[in-house]
Protein backbone atom coordinates (compact mmCIF):
# COMPACT_ATOMS: atom_id res chain seq x y z
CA UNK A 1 -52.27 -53.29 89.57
CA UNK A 2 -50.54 -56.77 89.77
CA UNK A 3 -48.47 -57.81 86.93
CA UNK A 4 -50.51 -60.62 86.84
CA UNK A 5 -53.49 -58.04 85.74
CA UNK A 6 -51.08 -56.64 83.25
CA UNK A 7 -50.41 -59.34 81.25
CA UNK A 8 -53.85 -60.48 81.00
CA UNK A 9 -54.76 -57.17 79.98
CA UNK A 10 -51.67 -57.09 76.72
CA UNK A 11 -53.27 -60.25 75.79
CA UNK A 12 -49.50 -61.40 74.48
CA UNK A 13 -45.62 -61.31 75.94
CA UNK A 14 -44.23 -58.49 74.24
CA UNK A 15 -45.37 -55.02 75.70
CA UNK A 16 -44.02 -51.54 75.01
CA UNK A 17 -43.49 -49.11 77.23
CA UNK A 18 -46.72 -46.64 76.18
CA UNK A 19 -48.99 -49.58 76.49
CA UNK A 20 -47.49 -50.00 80.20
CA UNK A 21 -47.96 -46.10 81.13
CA UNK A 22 -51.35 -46.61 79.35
CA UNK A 23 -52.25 -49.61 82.10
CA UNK A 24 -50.68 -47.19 84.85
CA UNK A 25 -52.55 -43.87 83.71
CA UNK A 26 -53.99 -43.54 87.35
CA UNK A 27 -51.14 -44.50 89.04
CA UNK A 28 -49.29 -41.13 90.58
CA UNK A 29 -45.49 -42.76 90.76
CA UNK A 30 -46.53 -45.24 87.03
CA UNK A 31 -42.23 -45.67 86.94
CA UNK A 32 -41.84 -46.65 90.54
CA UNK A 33 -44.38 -49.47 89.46
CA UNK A 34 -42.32 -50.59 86.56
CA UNK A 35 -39.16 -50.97 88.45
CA UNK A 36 -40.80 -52.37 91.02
CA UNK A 37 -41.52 -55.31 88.69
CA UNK A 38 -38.12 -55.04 86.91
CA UNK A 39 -36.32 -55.49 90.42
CA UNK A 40 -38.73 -58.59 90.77
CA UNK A 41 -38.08 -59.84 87.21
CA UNK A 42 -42.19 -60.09 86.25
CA UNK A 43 -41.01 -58.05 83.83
CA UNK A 44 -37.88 -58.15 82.05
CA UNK A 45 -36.47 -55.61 79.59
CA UNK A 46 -35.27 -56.21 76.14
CA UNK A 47 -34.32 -53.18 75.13
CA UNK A 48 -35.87 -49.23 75.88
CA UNK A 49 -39.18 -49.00 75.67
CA UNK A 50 -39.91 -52.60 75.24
CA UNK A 51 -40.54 -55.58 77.47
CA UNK A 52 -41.62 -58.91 77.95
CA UNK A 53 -43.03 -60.79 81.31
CA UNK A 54 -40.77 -62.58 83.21
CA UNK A 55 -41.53 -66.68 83.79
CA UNK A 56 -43.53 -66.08 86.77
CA UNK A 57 -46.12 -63.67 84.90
CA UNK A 58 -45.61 -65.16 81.35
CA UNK A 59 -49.01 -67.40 80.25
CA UNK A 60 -46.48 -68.47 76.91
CA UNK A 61 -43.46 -68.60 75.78
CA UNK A 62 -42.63 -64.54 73.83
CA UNK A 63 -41.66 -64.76 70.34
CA UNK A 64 -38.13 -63.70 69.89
CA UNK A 65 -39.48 -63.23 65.86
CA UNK A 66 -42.00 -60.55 67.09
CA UNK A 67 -39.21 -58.88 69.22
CA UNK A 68 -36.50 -58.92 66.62
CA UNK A 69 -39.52 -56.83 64.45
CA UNK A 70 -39.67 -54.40 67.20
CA UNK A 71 -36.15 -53.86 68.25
CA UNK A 72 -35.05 -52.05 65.30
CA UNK A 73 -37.16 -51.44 62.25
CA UNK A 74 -37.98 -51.26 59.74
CA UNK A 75 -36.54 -55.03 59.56
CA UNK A 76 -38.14 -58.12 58.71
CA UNK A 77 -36.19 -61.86 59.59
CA UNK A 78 -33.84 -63.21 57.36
CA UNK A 79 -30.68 -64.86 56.26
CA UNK A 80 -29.34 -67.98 58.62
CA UNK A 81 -31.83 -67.36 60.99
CA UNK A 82 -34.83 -67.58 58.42
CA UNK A 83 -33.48 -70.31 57.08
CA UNK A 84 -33.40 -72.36 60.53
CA UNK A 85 -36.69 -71.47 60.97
CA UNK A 86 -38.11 -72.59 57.97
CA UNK A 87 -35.69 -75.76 58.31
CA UNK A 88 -34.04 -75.22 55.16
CA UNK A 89 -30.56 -75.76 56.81
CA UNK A 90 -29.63 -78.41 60.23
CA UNK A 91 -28.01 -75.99 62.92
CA UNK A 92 -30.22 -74.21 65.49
CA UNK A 93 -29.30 -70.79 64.61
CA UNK A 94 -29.18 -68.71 68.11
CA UNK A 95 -28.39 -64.86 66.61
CA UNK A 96 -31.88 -63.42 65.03
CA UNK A 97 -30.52 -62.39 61.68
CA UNK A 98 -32.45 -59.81 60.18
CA UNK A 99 -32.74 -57.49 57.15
CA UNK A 100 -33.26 -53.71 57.23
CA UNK A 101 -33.62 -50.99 54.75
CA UNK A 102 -31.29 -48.76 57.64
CA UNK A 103 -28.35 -48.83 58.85
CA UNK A 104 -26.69 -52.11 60.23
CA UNK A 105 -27.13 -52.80 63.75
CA UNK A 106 -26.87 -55.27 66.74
CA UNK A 107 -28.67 -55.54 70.13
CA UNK A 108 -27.05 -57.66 72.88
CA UNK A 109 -29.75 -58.01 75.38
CA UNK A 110 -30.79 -60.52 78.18
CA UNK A 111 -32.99 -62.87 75.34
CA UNK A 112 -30.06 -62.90 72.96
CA UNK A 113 -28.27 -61.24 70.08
CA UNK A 114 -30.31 -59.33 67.79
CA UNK A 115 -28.60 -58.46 64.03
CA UNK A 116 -29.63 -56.50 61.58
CA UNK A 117 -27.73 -55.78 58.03
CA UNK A 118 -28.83 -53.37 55.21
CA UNK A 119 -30.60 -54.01 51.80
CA UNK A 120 -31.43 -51.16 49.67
CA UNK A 121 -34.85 -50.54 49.75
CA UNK A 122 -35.96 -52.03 46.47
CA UNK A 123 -33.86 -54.63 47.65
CA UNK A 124 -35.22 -55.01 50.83
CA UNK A 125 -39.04 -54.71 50.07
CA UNK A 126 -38.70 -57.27 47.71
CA UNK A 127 -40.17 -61.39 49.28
CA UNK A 128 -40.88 -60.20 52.60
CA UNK A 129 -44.34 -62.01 53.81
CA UNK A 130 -46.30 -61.31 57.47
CA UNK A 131 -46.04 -65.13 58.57
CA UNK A 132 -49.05 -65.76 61.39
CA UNK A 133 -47.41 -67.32 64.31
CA UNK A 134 -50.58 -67.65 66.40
CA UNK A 135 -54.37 -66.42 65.55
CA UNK A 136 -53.15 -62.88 67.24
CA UNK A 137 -49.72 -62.60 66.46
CA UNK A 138 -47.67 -61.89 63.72
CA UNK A 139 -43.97 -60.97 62.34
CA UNK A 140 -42.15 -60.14 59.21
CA UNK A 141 -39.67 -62.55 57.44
CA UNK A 142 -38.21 -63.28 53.90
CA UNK A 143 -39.64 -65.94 52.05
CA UNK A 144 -37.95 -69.34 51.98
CA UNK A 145 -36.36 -67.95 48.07
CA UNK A 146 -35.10 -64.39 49.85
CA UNK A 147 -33.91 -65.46 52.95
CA UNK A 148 -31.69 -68.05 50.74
CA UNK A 149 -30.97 -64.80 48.13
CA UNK A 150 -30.08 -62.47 50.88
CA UNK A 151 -27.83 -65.30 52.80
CA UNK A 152 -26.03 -65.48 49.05
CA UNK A 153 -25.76 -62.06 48.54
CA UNK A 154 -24.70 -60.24 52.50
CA UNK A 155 -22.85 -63.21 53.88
CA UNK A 156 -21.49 -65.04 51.47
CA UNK A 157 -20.75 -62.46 48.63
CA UNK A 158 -17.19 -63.93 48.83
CA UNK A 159 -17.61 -67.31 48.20
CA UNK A 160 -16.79 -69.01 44.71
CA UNK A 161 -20.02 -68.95 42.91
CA UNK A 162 -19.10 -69.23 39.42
CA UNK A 163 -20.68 -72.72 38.16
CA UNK A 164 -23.49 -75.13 38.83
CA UNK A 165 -21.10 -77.37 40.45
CA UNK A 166 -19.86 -74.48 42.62
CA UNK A 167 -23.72 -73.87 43.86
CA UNK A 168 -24.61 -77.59 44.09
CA UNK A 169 -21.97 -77.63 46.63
CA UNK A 170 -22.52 -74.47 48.41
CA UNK A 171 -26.00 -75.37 48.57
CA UNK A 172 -25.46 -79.02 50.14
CA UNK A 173 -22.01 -79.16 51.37
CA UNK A 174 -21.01 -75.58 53.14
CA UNK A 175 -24.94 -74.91 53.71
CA UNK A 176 -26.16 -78.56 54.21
CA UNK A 177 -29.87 -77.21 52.80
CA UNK A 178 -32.63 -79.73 52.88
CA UNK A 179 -32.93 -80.87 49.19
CA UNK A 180 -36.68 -81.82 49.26
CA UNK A 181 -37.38 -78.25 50.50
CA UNK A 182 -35.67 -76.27 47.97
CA UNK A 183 -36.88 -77.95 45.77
CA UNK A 184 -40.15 -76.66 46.82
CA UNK A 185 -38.81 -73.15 46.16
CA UNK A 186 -41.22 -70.72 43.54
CA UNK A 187 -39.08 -70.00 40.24
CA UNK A 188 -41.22 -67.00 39.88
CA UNK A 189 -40.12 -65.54 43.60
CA UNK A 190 -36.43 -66.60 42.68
CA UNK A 191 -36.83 -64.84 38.93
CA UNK A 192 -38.33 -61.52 40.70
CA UNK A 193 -35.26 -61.68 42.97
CA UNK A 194 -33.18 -62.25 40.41
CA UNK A 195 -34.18 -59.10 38.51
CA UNK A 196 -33.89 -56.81 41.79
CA UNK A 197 -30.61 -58.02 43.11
CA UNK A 198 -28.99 -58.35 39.70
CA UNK A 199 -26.61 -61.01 41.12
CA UNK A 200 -25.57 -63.41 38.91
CA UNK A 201 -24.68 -66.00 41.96
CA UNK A 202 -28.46 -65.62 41.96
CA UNK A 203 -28.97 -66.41 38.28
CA UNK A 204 -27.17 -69.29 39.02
CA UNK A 205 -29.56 -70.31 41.94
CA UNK A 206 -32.14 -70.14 39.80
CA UNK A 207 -30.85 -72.81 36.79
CA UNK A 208 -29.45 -75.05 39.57
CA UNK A 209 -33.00 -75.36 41.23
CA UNK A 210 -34.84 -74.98 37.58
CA UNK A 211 -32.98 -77.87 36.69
CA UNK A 212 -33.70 -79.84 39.40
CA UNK A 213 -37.34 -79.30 39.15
C-alpha cells in the first residue's frame, strides 16, 4: 500500500496508530511499513500512537484543534488559545491551551506545544461545545463565556480583580478583547459559570458585560 492509498482511505489528516495496523492487516512486517514512511516523512508523528501525513501525502491542511483533542484527554480547547480562535483577543496564539479534568500536562512535538491545565470536573464539564470544523470533522472547545472564565480563573487568578474599573481594564487593556464580541457573550452561559466556579472575579464579569448590554 502507498501512503497515497492510505490517506485516501482515513478520509482526514489525523490517523491513529490502530487505524494504520487496521490498513496494514495483510501486511507480514505492518511496522517496517510505517517507518518506512516515517523515514520518508509521508507520515509524521505527533505523539505515540498518533499521526498525521506529511505535505507530500496531505490533501489539507490537519487541524491542530482535532490533535490537541487527541493528545491527551479528556481535554477540550480553551483559555488564550480559544480565545484567538474565536478572535476575542489580537495575538496569534501559537501554544494550544487546553482544559482537562486530569492532571496538567504538556506535549512538545514537531507541530507545536500542546498544554493542558486541570478543572475539576464539574468545573470542567461545564460550556464545553463540539464546534464542526468541516462537514466530517469535529473538536471540543469552551464557549466564547468559558474560555474567557477559565483564562480569569487558571491564568490570571493573581491579577487585581476587585472592581468594575479593575475588569474594564483587564478586559481591554492587559487582554485587548474585541468589545463588539463580548458583548455578544450569553448572560445565561456567564450566570451558569458563575454558579460552578464560585469566583467572584467572575461575578464581576458578569455586571461589567450586563451593564454594557
Amino acid at each position: 500500500m502507498k501512503s497515497e492509498a492510505l490517506r485516501k482511505l482515513a478520509g482526514q489528516e489525523e490517523i491513529d496508530y490502530q487505524f494504520i495496523m487496521s490498513a496494514l492487516r495483510e501486511y507480514a512486517y505492518p511496522r517496517d511499513k510505517i517507518s518506512d514512511w516515517l523515514k520518508s516523512g509521508e507520515l509524521i508523528r505527533v505523539k505515540k500512537g498518533l499521526y498525521i501525513f506529511g505535505e507530500t501525502v496531505a490533501l489539507q491542511p490537519f487541524s491542530r484543534e482535532i490533535l490537541a483533542n487527541l493528545i491527551y484527554g479528556p481535554s477540550a480547547i480553551s483559555l488564550t488559545y480559544a480565545l484567538s480562535y474565536y478572535d476575542l483577543i489580537p495575538e496569534r496564539v501559537c501554544n494550544v491551551t487546553s482544559i482537562t479534568n486530569k492532571h496538567n500536562k504538556s506535549f512538545a512535538t514537531k507541530i507545536g506545544e500542546f498544554k493542558y491545565y486541570y478543572l475539576s470536573p464539574k468545573k470542567y464539564a461545564t460550556g464545553i461545545v463540539l464546534h464542526p470544523l468541516d462537514s466530517q470533522r469535529s473538536f471540543l472547545i469552551a464557549s466564547p463565556e468559558k474560555a474567557l472564565c477559565d483564562q480569569i480563573y487558571l491564568m490570571d487568578r493573581n491579577y487585581p480583580l476587585h472592581t468594575l474599573e479593575d475588569t474594564e481594564k483587564y478586559l481591554l487593556h492587559d487582554l485587548r478583547v474585541d468589545e463588539t464580541l463580548i458583548g455578544k457573550f450569553k448572560l445565561k452561559n456567564l450566570q451558569e459559570l458563575c454558579e460552578i466556579y464560585r469566583d467572584a472575579r467572575l461575578v464581576l464579569l458578569y455586571n461589567y458585560i450586563k451593564n454594557r448590554k
